[in-house]
N, C-alpha and C. Protein backbone atom coordinates (compact mmCIF):
# COMPACT_ATOMS: atom_id res chain seq x y z
N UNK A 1 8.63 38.45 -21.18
CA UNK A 1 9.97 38.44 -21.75
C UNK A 1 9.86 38.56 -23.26
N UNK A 2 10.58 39.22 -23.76
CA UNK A 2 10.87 39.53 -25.53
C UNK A 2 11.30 38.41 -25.79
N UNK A 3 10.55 37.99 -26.90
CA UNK A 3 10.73 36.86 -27.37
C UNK A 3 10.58 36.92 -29.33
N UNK A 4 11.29 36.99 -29.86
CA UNK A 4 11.18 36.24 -31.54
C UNK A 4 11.31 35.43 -32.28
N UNK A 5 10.44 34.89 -33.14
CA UNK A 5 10.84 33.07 -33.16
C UNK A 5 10.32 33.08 -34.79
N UNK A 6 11.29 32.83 -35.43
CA UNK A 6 11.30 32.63 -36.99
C UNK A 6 10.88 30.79 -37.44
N UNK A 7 10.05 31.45 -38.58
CA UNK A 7 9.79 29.93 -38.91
C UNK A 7 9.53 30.18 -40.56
N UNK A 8 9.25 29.02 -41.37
CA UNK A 8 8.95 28.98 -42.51
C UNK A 8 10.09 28.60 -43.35
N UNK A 9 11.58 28.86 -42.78
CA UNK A 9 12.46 28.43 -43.53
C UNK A 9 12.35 26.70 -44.88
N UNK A 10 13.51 26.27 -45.41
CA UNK A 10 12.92 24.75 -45.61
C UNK A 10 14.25 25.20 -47.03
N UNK A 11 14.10 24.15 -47.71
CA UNK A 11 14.92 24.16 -49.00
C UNK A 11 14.43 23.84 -50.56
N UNK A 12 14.32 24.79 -51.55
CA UNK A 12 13.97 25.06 -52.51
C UNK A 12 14.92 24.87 -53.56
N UNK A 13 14.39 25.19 -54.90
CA UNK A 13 14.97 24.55 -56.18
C UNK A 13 15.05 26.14 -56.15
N UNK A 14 16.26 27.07 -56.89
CA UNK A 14 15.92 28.43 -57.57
C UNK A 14 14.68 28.52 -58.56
N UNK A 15 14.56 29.77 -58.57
CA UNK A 15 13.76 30.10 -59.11
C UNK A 15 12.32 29.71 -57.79
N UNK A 16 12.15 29.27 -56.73
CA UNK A 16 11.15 28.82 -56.10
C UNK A 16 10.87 30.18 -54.99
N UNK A 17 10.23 29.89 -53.89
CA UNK A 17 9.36 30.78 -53.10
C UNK A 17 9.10 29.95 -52.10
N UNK A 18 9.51 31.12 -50.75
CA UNK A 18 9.56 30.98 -49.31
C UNK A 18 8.79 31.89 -48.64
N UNK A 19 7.98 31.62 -47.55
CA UNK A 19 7.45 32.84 -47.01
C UNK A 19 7.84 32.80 -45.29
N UNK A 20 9.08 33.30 -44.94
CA UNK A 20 9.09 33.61 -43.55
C UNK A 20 8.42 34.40 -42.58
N UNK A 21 8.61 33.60 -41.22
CA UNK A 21 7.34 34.59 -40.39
C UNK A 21 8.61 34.59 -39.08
N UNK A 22 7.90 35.84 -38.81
CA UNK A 22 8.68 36.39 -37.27
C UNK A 22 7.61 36.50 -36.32
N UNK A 23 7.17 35.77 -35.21
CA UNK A 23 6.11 35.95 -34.19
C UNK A 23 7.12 36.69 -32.90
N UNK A 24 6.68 37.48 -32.68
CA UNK A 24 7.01 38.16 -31.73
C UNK A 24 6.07 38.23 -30.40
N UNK A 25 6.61 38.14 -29.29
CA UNK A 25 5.54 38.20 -27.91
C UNK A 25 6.50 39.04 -26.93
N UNK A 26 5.75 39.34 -25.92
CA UNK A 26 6.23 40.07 -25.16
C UNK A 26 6.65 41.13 -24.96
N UNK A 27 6.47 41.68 -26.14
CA UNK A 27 6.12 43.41 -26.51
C UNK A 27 5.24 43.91 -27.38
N UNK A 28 4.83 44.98 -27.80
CA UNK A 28 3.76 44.95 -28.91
C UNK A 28 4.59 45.35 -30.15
N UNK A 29 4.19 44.57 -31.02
CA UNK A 29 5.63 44.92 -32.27
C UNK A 29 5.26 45.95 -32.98
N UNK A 30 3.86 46.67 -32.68
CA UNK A 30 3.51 47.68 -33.87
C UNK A 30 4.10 48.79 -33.06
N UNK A 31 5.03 49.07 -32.06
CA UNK A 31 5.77 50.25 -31.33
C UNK A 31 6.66 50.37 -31.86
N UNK A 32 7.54 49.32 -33.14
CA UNK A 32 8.87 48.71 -33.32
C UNK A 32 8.96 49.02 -35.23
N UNK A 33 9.88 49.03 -35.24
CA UNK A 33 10.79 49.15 -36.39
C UNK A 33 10.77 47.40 -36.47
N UNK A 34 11.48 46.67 -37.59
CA UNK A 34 11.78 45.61 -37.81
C UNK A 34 13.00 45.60 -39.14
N UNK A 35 13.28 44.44 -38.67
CA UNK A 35 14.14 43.68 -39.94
C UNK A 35 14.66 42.65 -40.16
N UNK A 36 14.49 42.13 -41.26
CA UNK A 36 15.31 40.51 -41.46
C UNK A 36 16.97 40.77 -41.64
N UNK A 37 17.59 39.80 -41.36
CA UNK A 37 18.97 40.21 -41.46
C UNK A 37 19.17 38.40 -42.00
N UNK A 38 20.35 38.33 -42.54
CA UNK A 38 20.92 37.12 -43.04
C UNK A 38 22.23 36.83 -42.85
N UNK A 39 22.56 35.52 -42.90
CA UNK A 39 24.39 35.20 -42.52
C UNK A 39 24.59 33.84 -42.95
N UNK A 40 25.28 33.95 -44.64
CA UNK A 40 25.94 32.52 -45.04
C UNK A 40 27.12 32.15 -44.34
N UNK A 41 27.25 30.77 -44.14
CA UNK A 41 28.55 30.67 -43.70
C UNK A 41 29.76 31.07 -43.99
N UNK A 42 30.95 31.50 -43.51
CA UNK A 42 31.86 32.01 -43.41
C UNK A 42 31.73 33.77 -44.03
N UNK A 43 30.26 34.31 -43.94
CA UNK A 43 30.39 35.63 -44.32
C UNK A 43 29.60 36.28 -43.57
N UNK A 44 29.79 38.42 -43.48
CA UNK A 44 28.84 38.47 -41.94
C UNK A 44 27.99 38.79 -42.48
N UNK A 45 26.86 39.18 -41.36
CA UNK A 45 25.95 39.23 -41.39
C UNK A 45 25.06 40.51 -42.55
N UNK A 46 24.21 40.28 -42.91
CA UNK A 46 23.79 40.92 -43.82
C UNK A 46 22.23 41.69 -43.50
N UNK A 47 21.81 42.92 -43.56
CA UNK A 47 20.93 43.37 -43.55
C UNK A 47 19.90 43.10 -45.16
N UNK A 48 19.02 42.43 -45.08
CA UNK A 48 18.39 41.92 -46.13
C UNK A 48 16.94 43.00 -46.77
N UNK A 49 15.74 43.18 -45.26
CA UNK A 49 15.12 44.06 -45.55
C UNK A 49 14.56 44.71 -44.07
N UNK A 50 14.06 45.54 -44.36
CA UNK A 50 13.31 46.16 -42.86
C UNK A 50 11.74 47.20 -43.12
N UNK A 51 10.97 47.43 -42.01
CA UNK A 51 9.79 47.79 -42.19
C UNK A 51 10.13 48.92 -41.23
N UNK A 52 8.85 49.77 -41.48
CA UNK A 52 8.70 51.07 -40.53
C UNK A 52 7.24 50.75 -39.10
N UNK A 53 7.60 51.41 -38.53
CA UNK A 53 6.64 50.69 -37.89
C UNK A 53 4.66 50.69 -38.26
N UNK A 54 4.71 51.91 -38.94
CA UNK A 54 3.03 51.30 -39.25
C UNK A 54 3.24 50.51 -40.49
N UNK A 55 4.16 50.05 -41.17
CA UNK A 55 4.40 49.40 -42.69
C UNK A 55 4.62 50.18 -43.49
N UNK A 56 4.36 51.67 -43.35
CA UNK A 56 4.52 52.82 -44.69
C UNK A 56 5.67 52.68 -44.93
N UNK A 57 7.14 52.32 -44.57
CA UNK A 57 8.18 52.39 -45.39
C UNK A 57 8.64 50.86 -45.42
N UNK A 58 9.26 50.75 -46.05
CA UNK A 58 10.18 49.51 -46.55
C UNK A 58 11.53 49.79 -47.15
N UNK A 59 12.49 48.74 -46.70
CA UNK A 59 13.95 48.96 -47.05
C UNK A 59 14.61 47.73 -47.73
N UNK A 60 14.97 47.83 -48.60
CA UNK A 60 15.66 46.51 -49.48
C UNK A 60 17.12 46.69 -49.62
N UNK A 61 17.96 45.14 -49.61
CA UNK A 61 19.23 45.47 -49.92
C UNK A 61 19.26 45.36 -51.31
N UNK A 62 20.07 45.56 -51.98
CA UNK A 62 20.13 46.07 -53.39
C UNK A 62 20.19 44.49 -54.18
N UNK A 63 20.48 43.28 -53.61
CA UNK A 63 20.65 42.01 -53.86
C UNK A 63 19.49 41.04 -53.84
N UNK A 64 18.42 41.82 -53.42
CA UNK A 64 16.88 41.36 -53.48
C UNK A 64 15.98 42.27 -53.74
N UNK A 65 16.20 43.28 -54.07
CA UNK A 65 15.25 44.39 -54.66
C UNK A 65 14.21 43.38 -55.38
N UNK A 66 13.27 43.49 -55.50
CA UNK A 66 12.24 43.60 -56.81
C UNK A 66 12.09 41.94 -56.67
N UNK A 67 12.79 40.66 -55.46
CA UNK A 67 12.48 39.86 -55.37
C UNK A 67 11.67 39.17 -53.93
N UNK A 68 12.45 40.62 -52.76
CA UNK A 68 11.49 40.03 -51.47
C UNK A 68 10.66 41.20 -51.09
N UNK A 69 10.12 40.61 -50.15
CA UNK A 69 9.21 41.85 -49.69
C UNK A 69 8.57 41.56 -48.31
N UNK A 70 9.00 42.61 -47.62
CA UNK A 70 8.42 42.45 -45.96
C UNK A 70 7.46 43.18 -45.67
N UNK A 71 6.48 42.64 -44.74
CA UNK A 71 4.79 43.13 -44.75
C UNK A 71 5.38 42.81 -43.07
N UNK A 72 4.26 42.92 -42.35
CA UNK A 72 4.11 43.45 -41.00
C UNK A 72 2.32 43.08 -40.52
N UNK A 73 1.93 42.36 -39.77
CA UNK A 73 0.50 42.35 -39.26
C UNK A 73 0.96 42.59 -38.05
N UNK A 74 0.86 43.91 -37.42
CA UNK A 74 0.66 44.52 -36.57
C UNK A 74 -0.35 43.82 -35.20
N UNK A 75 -1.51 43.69 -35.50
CA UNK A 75 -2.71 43.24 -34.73
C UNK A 75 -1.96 41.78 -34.55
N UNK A 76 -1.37 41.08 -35.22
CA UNK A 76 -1.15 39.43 -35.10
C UNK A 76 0.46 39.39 -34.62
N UNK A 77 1.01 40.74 -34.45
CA UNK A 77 2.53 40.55 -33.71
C UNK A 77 3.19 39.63 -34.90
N UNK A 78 3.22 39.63 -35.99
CA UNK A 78 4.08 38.68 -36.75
C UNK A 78 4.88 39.52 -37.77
N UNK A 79 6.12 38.82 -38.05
CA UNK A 79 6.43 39.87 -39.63
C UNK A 79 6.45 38.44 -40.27
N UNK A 80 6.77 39.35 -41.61
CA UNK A 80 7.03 38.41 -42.73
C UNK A 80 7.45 39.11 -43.62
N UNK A 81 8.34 38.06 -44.47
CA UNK A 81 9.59 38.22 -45.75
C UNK A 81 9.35 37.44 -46.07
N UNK A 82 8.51 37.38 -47.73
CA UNK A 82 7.70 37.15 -48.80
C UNK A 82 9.15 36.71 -49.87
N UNK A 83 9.69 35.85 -50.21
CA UNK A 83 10.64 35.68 -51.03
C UNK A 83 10.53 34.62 -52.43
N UNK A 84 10.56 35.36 -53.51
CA UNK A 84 10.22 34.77 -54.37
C UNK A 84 11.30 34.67 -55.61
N UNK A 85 11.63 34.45 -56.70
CA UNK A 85 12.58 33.57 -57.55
C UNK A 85 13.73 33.73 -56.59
N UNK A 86 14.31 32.70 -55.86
CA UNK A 86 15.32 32.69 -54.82
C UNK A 86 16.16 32.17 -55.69
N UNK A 87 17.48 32.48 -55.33
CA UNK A 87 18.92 31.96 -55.67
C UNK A 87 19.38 31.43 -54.91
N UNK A 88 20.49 30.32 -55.70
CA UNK A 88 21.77 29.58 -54.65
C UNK A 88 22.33 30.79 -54.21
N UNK A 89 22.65 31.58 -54.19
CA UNK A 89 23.20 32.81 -53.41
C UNK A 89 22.62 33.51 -52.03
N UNK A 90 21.24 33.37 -51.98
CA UNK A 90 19.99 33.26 -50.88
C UNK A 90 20.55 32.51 -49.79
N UNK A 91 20.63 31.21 -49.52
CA UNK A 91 21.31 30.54 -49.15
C UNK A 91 21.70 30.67 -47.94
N UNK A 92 21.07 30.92 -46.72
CA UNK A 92 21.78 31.50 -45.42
C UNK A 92 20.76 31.38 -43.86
N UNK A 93 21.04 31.78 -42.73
CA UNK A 93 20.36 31.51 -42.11
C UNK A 93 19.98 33.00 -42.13
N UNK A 94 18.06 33.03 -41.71
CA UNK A 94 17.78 34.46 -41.86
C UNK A 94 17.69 34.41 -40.75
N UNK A 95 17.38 36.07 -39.66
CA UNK A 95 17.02 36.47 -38.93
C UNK A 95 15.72 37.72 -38.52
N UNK A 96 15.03 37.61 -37.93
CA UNK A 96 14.37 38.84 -37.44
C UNK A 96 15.09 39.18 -36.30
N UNK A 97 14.76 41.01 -36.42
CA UNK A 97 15.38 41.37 -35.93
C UNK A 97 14.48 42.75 -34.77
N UNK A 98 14.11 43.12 -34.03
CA UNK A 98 13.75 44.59 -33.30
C UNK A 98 14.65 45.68 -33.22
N UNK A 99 14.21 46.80 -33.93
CA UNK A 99 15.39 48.16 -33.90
C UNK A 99 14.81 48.22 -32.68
N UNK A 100 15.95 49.04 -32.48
CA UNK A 100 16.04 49.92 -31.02
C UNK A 100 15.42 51.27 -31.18
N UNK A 101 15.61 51.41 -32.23
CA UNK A 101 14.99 53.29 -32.41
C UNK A 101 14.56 52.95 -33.90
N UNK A 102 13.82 54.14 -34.44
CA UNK A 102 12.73 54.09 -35.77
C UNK A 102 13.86 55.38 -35.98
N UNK A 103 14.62 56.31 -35.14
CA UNK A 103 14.88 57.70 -35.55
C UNK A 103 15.59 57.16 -36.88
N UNK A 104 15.84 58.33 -37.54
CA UNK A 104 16.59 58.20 -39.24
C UNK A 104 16.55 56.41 -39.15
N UNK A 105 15.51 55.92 -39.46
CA UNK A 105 15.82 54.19 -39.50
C UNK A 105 16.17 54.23 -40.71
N UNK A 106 16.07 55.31 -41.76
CA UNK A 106 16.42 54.54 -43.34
C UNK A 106 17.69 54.69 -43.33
N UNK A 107 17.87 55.46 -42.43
CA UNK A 107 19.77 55.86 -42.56
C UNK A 107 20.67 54.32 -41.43
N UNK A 108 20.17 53.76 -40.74
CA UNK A 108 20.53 53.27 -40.18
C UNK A 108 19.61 51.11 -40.35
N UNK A 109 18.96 51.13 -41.14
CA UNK A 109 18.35 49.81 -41.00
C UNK A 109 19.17 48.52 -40.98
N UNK A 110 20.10 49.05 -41.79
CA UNK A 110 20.79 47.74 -42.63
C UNK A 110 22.16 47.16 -41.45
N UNK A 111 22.20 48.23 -40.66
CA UNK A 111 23.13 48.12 -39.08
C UNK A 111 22.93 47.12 -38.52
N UNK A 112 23.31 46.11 -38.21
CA UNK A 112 23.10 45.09 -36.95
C UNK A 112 22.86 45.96 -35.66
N UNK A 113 23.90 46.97 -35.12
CA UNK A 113 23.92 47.47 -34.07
C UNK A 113 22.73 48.33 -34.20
N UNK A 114 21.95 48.50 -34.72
CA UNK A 114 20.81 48.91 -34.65
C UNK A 114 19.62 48.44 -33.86
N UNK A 115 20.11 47.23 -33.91
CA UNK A 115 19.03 46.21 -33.45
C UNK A 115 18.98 45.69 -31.80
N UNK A 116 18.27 45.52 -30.72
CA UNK A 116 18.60 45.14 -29.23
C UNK A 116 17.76 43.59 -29.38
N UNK A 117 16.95 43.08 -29.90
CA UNK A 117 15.91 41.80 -29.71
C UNK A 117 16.48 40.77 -31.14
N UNK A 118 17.24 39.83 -31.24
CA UNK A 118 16.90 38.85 -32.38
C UNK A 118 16.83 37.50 -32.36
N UNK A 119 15.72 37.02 -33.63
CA UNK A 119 15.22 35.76 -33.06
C UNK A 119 16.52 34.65 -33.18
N UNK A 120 16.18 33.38 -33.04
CA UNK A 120 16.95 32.26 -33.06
C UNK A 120 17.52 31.93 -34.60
N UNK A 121 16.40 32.31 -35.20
CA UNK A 121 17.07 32.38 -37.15
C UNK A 121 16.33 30.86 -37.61
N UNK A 122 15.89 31.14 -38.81
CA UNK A 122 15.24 29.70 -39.73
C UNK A 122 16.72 29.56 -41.33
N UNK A 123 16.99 28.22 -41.39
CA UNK A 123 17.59 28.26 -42.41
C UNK A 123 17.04 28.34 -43.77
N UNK A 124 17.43 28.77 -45.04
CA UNK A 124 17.13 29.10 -46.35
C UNK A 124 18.12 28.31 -47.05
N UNK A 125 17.89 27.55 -48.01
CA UNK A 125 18.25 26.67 -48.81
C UNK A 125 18.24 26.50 -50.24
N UNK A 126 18.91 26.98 -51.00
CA UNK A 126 18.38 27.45 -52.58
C UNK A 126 19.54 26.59 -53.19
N UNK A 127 18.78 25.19 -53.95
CA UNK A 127 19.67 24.61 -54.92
C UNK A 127 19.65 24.86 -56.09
N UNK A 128 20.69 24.80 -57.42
CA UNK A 128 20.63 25.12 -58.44
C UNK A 128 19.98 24.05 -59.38
């Protein structure tokens, strides 16, 4: 059974650093597209970043450019979103996520409906 299970979440001062992990089982994730997605309360859901499936591409939302960064160990079925000077704006529960298709994924990453597999979600916590 497909299974994804986020961990690493916890709560930080800004300016601090989180490193989330997505373990995935029950399929092989290096067949797969990926992505973290996010959702503060009372707002939807947000496409944050996503990978290609051998790692050669990467996708950022324009609100973490140049601060997170998602890597992929293939052989170890895990992702990860590397997040560093975080903001109270950060602030949300993240998600991993499995695309359904890699086709045009840059045209389509940031889609929820893109996605068929997501994990349970770790919370993110950024005080000022």
């Amino acid at each position: 059974q497909v299974q994804l299970v986020e961990s690493g979440g916890g709560s930080v001062q800004a300016g601090g650093s989180l490193r989330l992990s997505c373990a995935a089982s029950g399929y092989p994730l290096s067949s797969y597209c990926m992505g973290w997605f996010r959702q503060a309360p009372g707002k939807e859901r947000e496409g944050v970043a996503a990978i290609f499936v051998a790692g050669s591409l990467t996708y950022y939302a324009d609100t973490v450019k140049g601060r997170f960064t998602v890597s992929r160990d293939n052989a170890g079925d895990t992702l990860y979103l590397q997040m560093d000077n975080l903001k109270p704006e950060d602030t949300a529960m993240y998600y991993c996520a499995r695309a359904s298709t890699c086709y045009s994924y840059g045209a389509i990453w940031s889609k929820d409906r893109s996605y068929d597999r997501w994990g349970q979600g770790t919370q993110v916590t950024v005080s000022s």
